[in-house]
PDB file of N, CA and C in Angstrom:
ATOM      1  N   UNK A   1       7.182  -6.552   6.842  1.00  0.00           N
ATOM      2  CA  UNK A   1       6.123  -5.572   6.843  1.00  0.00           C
ATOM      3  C   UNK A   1       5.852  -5.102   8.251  1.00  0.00           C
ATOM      4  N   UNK A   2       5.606  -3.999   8.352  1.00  0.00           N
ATOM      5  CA  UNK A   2       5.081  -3.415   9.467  1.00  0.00           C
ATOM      6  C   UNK A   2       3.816  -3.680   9.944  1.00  0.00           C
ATOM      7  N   UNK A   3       3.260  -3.516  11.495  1.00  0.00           N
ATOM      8  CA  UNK A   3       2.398  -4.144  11.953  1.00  0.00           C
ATOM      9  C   UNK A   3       1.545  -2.853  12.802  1.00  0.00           C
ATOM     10  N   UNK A   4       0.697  -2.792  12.884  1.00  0.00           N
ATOM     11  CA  UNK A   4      -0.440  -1.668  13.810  1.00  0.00           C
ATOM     12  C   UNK A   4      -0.157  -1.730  14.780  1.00  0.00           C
ATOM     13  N   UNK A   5      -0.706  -1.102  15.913  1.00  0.00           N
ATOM     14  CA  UNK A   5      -0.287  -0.907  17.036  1.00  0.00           C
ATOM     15  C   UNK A   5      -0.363  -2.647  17.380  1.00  0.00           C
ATOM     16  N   UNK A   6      -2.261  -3.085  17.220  1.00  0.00           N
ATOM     17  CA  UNK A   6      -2.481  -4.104  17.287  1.00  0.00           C
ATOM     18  C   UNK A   6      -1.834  -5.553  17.153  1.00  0.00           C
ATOM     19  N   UNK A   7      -0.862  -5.701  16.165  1.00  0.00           N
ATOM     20  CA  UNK A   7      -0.013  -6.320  15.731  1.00  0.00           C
ATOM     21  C   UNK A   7      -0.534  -6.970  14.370  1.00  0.00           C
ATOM     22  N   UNK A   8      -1.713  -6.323  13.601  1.00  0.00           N
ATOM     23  CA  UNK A   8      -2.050  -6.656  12.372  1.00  0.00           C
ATOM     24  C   UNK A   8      -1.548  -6.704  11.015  1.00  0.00           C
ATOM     25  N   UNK A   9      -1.727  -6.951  10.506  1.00  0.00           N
ATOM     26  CA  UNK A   9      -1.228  -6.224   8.676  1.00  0.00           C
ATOM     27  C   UNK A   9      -2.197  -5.018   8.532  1.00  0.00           C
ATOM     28  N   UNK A  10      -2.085  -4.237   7.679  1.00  0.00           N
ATOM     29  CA  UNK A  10      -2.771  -3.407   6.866  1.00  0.00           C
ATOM     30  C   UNK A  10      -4.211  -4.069   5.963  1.00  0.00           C
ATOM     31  N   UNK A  11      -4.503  -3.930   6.013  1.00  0.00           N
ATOM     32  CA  UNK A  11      -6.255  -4.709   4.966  1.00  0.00           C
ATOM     33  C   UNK A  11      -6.353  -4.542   4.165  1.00  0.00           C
ATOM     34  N   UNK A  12      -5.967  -5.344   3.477  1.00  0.00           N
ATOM     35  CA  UNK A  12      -5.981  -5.561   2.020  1.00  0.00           C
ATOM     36  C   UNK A  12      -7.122  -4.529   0.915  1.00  0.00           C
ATOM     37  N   UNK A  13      -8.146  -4.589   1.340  1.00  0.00           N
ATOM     38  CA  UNK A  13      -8.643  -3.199   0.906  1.00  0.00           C
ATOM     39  C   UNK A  13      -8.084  -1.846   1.162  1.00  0.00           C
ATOM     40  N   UNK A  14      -7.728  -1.424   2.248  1.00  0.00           N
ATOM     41  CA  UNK A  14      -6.906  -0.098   2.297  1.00  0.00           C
ATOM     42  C   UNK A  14      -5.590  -0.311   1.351  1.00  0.00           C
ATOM     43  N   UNK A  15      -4.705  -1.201   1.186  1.00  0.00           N
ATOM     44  CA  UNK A  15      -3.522  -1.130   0.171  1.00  0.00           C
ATOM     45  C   UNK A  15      -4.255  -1.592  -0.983  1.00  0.00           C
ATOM     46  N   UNK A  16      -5.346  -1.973  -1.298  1.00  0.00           N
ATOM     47  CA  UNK A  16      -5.644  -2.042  -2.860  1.00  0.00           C
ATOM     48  C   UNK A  16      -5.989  -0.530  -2.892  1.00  0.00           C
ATOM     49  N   UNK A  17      -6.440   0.025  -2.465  1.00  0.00           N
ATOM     50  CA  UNK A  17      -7.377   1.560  -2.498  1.00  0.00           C
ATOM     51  C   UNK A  17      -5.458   2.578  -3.345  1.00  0.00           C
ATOM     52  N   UNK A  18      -5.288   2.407  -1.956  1.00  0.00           N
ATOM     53  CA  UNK A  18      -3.664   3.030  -1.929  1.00  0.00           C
ATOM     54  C   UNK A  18      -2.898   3.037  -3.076  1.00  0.00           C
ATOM     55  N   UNK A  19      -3.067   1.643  -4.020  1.00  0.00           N
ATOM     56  CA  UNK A  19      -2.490   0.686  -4.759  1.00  0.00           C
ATOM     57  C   UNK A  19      -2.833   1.699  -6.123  1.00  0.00           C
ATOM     58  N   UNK A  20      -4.736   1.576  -5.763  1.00  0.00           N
ATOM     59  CA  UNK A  20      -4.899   1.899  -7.257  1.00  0.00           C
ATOM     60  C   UNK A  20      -5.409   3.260  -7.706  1.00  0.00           C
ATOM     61  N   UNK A  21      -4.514   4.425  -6.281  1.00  0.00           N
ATOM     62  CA  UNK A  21      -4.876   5.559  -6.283  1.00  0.00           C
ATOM     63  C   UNK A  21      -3.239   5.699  -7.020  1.00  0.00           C
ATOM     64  N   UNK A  22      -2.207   5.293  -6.916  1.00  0.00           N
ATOM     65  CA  UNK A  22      -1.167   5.747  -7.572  1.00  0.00           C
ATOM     66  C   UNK A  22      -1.270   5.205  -9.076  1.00  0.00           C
ATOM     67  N   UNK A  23      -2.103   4.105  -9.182  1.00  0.00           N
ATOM     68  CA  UNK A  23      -2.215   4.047 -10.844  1.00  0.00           C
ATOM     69  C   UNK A  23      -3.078   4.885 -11.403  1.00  0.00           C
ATOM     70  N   UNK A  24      -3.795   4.836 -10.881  1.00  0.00           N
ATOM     71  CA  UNK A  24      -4.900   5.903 -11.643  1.00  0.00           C
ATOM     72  C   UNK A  24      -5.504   7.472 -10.422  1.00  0.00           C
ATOM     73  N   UNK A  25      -4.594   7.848  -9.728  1.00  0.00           N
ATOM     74  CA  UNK A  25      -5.077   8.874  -9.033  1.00  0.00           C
ATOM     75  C   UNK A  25      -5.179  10.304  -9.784  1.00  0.00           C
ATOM     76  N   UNK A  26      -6.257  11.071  -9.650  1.00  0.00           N
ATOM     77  CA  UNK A  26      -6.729  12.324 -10.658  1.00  0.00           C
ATOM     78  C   UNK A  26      -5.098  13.145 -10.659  1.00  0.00           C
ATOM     79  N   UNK A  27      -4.408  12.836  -9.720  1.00  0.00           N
ATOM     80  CA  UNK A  27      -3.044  14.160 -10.058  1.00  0.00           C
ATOM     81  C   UNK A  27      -1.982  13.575  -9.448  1.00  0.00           C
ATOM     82  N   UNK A  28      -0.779  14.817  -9.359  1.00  0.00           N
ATOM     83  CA  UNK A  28       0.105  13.887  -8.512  1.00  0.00           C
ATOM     84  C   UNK A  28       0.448  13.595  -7.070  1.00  0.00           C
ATOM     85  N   UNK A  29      -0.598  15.019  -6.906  1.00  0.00           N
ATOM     86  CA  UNK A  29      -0.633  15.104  -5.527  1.00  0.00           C
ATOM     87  C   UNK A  29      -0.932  13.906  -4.664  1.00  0.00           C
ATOM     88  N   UNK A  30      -2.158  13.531  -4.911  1.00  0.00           N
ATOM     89  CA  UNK A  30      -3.257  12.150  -5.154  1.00  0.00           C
ATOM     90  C   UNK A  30      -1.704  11.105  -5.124  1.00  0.00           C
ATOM     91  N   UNK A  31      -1.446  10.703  -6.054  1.00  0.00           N
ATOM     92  CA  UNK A  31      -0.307   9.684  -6.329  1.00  0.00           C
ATOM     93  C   UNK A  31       0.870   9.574  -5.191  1.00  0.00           C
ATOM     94  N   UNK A  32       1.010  10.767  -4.986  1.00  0.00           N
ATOM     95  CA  UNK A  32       2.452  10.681  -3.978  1.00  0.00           C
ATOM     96  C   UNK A  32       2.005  10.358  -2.720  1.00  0.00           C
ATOM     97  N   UNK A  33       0.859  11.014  -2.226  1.00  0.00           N
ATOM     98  CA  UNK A  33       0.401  10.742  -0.973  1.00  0.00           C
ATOM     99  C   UNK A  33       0.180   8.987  -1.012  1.00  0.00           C
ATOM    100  N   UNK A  34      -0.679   8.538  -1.406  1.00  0.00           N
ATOM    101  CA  UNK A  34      -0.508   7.447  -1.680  1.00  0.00           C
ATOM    102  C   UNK A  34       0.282   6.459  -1.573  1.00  0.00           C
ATOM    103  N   UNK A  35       1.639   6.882  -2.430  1.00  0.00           N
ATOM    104  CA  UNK A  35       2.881   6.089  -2.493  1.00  0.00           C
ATOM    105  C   UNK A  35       3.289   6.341  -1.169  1.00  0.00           C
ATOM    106  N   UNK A  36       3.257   7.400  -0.552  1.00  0.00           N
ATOM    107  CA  UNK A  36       3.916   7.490   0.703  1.00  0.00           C
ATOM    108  C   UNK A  36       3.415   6.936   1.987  1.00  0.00           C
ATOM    109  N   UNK A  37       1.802   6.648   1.840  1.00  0.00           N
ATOM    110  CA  UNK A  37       1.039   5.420   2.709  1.00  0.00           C
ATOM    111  C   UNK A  37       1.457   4.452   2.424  1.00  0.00           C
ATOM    112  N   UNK A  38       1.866   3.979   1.580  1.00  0.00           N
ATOM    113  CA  UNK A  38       2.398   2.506   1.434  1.00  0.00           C
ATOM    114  C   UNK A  38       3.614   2.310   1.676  1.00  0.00           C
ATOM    115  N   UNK A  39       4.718   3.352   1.458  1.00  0.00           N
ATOM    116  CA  UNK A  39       5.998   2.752   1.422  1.00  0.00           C
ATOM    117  C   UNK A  39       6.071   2.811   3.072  1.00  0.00           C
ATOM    118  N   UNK A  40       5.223   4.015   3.812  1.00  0.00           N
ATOM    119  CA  UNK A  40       5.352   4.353   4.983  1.00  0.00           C
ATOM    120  C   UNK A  40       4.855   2.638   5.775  1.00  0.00           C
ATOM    121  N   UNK A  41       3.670   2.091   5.063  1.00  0.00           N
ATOM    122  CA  UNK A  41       2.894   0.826   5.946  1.00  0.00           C
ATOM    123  C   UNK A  41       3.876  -0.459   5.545  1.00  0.00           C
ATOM    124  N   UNK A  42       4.894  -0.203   4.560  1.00  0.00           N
ATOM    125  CA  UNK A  42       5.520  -1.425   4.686  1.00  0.00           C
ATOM    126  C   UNK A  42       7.098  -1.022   4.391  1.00  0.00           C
ATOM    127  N   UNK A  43       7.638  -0.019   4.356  1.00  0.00           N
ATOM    128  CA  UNK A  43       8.715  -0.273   4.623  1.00  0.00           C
ATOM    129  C   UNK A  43       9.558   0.165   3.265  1.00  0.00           C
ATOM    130  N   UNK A  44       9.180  -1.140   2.314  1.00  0.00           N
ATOM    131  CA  UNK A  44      10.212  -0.988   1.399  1.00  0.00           C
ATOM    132  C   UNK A  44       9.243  -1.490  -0.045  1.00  0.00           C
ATOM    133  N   UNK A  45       9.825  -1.317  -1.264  1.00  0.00           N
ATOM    134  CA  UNK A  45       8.889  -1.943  -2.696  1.00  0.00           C
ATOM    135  C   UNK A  45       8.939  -3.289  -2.253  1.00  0.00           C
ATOM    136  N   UNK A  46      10.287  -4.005  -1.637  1.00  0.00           N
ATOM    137  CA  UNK A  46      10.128  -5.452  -2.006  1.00  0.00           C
ATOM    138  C   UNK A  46       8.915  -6.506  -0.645  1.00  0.00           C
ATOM    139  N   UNK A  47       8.571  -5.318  -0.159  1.00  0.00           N
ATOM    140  CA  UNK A  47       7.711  -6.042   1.061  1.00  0.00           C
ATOM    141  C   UNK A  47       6.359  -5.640   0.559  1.00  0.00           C
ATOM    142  N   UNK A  48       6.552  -4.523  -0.098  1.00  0.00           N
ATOM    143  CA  UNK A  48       4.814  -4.050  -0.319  1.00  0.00           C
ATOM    144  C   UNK A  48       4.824  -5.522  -1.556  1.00  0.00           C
ATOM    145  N   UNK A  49       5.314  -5.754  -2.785  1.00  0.00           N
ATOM    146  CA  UNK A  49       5.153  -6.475  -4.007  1.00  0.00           C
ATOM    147  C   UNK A  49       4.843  -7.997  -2.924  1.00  0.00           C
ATOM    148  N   UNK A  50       5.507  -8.126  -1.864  1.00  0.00           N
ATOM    149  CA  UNK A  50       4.725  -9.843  -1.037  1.00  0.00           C
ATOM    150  C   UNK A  50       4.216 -10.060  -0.825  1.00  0.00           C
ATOM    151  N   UNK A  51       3.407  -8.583  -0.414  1.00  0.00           N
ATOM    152  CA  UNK A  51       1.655  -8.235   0.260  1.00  0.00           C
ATOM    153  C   UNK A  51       0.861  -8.084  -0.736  1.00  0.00           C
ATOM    154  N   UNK A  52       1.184  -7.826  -1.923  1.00  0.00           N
ATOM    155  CA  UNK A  52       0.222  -7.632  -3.032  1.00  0.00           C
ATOM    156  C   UNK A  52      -0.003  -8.895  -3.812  1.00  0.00           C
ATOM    157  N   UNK A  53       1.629  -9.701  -3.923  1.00  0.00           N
ATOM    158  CA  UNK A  53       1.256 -10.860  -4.571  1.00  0.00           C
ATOM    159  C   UNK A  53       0.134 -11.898  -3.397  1.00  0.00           C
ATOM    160  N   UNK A  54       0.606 -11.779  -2.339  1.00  0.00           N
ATOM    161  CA  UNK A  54      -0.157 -12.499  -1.108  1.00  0.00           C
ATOM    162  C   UNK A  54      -1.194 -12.697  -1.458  1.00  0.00           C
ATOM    163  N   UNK A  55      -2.053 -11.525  -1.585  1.00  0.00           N
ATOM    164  CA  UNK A  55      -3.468 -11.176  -1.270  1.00  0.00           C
ATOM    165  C   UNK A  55      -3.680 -11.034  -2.774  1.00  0.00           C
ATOM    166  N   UNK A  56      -3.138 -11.412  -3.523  1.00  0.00           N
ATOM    167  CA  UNK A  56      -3.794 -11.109  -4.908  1.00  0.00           C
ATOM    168  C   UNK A  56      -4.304  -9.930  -5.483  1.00  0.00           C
ATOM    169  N   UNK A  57      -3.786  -8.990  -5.047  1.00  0.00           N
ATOM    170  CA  UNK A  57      -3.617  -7.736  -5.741  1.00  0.00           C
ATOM    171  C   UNK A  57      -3.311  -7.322  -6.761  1.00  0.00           C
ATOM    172  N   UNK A  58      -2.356  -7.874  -7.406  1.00  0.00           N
ATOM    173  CA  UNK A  58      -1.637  -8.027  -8.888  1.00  0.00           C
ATOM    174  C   UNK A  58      -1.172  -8.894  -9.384  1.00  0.00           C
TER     175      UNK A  58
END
């Protein structure tokens, strides 16, 4: 996973937000942007699904 300038993770509230704007975001516009904050903050599906199981997201 990618890290902030800081050398942090992302906060678990901003990727739940992110998370549950592509499940349920009003359009697709909404959805893609979304998907594209996340794949952009980590890279790849199989790093975002480590951060979600991590933190109990899903």
């Amino acid at each position: 996973m990618k890290k902030n300038e800081q050398g942090k993770e992302v906060p678990p509230v901003l990727v739940k937000t992110w998370y549950e704007l592509i499940k349920n975001g009003p359009d697709n516009e909404t959805r893609n942007h979304a998907q594209k904050m996340l794949l952009g903050a980590f890279g790849s599906h199989q790093e975002l699904e480590k951060y979600l199981k991590k933190h109990g997201l899903v």
